[in-house]
Protein backbone atom coordinates (compact mmCIF):
# COMPACT_ATOMS: atom_id res chain seq x y z
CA UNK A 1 50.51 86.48 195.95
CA UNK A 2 52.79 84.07 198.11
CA UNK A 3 55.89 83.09 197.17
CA UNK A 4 58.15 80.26 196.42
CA UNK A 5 61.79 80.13 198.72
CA UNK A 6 64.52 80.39 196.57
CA UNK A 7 66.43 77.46 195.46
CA UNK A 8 69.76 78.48 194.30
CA UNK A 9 70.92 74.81 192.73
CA UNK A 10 69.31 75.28 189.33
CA UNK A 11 69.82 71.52 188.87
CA UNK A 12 67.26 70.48 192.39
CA UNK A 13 64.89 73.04 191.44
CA UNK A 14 64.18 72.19 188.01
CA UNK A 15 64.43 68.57 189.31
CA UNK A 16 61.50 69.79 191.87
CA UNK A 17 59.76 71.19 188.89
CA UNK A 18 59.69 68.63 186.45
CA UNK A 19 57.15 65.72 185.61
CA UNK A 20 57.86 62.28 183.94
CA UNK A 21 56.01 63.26 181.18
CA UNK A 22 58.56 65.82 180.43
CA UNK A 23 61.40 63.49 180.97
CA UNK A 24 59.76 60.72 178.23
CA UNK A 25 60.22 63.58 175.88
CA UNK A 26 63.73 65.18 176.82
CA UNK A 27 65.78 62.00 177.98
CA UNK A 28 68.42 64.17 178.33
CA UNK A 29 66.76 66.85 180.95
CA UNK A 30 67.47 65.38 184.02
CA UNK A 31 65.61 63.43 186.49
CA UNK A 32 61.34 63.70 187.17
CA UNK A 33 60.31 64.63 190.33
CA UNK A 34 59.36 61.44 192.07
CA UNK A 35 61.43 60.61 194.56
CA UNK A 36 61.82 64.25 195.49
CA UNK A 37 58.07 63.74 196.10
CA UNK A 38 58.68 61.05 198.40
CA UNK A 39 60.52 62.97 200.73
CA UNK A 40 58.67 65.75 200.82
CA UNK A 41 55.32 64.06 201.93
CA UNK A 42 57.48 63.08 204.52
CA UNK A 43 58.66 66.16 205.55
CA UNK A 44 55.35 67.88 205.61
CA UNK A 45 53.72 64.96 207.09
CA UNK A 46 56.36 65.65 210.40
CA UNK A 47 56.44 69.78 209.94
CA UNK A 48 52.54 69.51 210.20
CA UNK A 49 52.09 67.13 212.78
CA UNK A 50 54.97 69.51 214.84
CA UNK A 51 52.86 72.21 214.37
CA UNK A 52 49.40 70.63 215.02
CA UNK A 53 51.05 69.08 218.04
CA UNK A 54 51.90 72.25 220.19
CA UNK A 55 49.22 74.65 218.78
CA UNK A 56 46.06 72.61 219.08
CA UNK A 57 46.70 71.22 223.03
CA UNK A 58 42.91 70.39 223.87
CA UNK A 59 42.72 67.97 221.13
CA UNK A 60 42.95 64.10 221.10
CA UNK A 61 45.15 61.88 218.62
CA UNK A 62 42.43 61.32 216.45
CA UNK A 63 41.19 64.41 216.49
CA UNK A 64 45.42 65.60 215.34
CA UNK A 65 44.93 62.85 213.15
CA UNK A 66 42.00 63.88 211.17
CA UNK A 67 43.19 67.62 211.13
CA UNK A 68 46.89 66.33 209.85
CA UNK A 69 44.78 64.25 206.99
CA UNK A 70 42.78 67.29 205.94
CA UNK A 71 46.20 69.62 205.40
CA UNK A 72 48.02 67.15 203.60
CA UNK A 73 45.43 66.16 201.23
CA UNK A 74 45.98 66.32 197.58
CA UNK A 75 43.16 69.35 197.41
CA UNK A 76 44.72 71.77 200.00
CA UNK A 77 48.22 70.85 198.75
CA UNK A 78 46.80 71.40 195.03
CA UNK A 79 45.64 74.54 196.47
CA UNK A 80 49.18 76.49 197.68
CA UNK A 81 50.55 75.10 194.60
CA UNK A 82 48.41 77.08 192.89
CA UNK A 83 48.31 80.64 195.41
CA UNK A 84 52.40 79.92 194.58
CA UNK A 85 52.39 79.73 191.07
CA UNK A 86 53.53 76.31 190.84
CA UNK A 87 51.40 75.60 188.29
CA UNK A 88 52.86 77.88 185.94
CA UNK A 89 56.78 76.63 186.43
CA UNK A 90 56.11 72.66 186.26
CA UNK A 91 57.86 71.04 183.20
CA UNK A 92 55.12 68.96 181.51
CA UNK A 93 55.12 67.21 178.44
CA UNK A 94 52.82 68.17 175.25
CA UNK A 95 50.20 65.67 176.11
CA UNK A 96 50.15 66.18 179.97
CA UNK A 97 49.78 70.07 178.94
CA UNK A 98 46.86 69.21 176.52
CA UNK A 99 45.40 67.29 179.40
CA UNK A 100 45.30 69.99 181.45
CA UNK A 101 48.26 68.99 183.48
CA UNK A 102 48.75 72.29 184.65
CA UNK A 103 45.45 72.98 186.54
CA UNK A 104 45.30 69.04 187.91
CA UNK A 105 44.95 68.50 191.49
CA UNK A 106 47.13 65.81 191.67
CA UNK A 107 50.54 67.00 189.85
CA UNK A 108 49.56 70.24 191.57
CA UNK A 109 50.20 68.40 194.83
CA UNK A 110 52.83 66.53 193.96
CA UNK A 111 55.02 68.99 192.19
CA UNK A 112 54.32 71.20 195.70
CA UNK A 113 55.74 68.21 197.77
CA UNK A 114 58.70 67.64 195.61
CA UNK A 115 59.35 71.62 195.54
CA UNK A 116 59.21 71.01 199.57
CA UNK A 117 61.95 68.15 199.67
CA UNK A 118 63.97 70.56 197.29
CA UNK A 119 64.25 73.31 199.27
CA UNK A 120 64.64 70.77 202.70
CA UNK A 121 67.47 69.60 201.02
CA UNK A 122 69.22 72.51 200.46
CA UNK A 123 68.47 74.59 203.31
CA UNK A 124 67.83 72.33 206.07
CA UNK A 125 64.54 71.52 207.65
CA UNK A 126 64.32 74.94 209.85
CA UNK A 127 63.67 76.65 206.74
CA UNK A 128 61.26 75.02 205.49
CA UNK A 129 59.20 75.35 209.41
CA UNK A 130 59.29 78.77 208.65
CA UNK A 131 57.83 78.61 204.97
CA UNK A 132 55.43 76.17 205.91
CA UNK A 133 54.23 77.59 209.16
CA UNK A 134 51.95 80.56 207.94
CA UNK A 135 50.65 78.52 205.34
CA UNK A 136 48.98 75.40 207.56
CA UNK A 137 48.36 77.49 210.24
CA UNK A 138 45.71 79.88 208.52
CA UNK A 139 44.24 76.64 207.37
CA UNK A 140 43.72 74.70 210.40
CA UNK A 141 42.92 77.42 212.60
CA UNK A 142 40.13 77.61 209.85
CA UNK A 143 39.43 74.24 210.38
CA UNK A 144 39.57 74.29 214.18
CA UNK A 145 37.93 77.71 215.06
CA UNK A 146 35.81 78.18 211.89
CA UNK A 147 33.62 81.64 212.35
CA UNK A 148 30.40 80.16 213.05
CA UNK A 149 29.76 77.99 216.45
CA UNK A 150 27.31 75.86 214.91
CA UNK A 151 29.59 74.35 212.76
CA UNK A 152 29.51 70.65 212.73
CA UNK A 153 33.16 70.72 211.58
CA UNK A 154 34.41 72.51 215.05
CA UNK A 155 37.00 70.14 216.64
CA UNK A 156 37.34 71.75 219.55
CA UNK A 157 35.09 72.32 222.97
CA UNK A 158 35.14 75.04 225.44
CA UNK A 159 38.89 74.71 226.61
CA UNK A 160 39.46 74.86 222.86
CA UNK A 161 37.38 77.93 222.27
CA UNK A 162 39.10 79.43 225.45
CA UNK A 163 42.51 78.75 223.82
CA UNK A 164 41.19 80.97 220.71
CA UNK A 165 40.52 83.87 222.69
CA UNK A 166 43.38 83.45 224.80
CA UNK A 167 46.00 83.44 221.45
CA UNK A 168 44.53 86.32 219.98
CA UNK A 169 43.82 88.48 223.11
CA UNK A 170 47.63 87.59 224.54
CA UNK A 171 49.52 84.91 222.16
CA UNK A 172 49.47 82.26 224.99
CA UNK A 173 47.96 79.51 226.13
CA UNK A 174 45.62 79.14 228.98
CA UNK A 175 46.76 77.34 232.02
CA UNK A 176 45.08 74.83 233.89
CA UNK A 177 45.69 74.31 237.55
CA UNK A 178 43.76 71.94 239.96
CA UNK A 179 43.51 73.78 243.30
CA UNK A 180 41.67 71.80 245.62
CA UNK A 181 40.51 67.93 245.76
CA UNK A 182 37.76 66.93 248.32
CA UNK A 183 35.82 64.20 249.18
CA UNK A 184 36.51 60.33 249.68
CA UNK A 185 38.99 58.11 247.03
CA UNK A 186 35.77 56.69 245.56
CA UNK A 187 34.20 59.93 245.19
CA UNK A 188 36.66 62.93 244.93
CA UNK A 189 35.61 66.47 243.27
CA UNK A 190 38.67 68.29 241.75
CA UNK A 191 38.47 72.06 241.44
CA UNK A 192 40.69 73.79 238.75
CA UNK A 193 41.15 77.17 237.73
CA UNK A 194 42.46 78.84 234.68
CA UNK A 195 44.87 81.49 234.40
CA UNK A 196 46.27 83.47 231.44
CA UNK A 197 49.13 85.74 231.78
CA UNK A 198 48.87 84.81 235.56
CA UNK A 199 45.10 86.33 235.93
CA UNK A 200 42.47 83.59 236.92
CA UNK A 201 39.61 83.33 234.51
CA UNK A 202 37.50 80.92 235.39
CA UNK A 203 37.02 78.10 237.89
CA UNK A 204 35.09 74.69 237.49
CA UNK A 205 34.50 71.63 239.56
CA UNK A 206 34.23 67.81 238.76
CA UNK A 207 34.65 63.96 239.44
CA UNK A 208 37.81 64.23 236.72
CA UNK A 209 40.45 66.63 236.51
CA UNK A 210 39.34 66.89 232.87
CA UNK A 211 35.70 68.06 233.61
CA UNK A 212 36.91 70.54 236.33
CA UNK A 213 39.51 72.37 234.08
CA UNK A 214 36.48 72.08 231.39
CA UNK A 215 33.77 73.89 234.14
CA UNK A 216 37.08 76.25 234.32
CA UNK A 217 36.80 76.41 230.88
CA UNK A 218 32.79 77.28 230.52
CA UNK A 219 33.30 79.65 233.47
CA UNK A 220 35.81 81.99 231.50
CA UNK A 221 34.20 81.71 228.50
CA UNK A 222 30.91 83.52 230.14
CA UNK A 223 33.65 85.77 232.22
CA UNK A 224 34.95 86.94 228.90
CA UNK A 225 31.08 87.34 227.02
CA UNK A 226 32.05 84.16 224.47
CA UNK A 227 29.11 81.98 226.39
């Protein structure tokens, strides 16, 4: 099972923990959790686009976009709250416990964002990269590279399939280089060639630098039996 970082101020982390409800029936227990909430949406909202940012490079904004949304949505939050236990610790009150407060999705989600801003605030915001890295990466490389290539889900294209097989066969990235341009202004052909680790893998041509890095692309997918 995963588990939570430590917070060593008792006072944050039970802050982190607790719900309003619990706070309408023990005035005197501190502060809810709402604000800490705040701040932890934004931090994930950064630590995830970060992340999405430099490990997905073939796709477009929207593409970031939609794969930020999915991550940060009250169901996948909901969901590491409850592979962390989170569920278990959170200060309800009677009713919000008779409810079922402790299984719902959304104080699930929030109670994982304000645990987030807790432990941002007392460590620092390197911390909290580390914590959170593992966690969104399985879960958009799910999203991204999912297991069958029919999916209707995949984001990526060939480059992005390259990239796959690239990270797990060396932990880098494919490089793109265009290494020859012909023809007249109105009608040039690029050629481009990929390289991992310095080896070329494929070579592609095209009217746009785009589609010769993607013929690149298509050519070292076939080199490397993925096409």
């Amino acid at each position: 099972m995963l588990q939570l970082p430590t917070i060593k101020n008792e006072t944050l982390r039970l802050s982190a923990l607790t719900h309003r409800s619990y706070i309408n029936e023990h005035p005197q227990a501190g502060e809810h959790n709402e604000r800490l909430e705040f701040l932890g949406d934004a931090v994930l909202g950064f630590l995830v686009g970060e992340l999405l940012y430099n490990r997905y490079r073939d796709l477009s904004e929207a593409q970031l976009t939609r794969l930020r949304s999915n991550l940060v949505d009250e169901k996948q939050l909901a969901k590491f709250a409850n592979q962390l236990g989170i569920g278990d610790l959170m200060r309800l009150g009677k009713g919000a416990i008779k409810e079922g407060g402790r299984h719902n999705p959304a104080l699930l989600s929030d109670t994982f964002e304000a645990y987030i801003a807790a432990y941002f605030t007392e460590s620092g915001i390197e911390a909290v990269r580390i914590f959170v890295q593992p966690l969104f990466t399985a879960v958009a490389d799910s999203i991204v590279f999912p297991q069958s290539d029919g999916d209707s889900q995949n984001l990526v294209d060939c480059k992005g399939k390259f990239q796959q097989w690239a990270l797990a066969q060396f932990v880098k990235n494919p490089e793109y280089f265009i290494i020859d341009t012909s023809g007249p202004d109105h009608a040039k052909e690029f050629t481009a060639e990929v390289r991992v680790n310095d080896t070329v893998y494929g070579v592609g041509k095209g009217r746009r630098k785009q589609d010769a890095e993607k013929g690149a692309a298509q050519a070292a997918l076939k080199k490397v039996g993925l096409a």
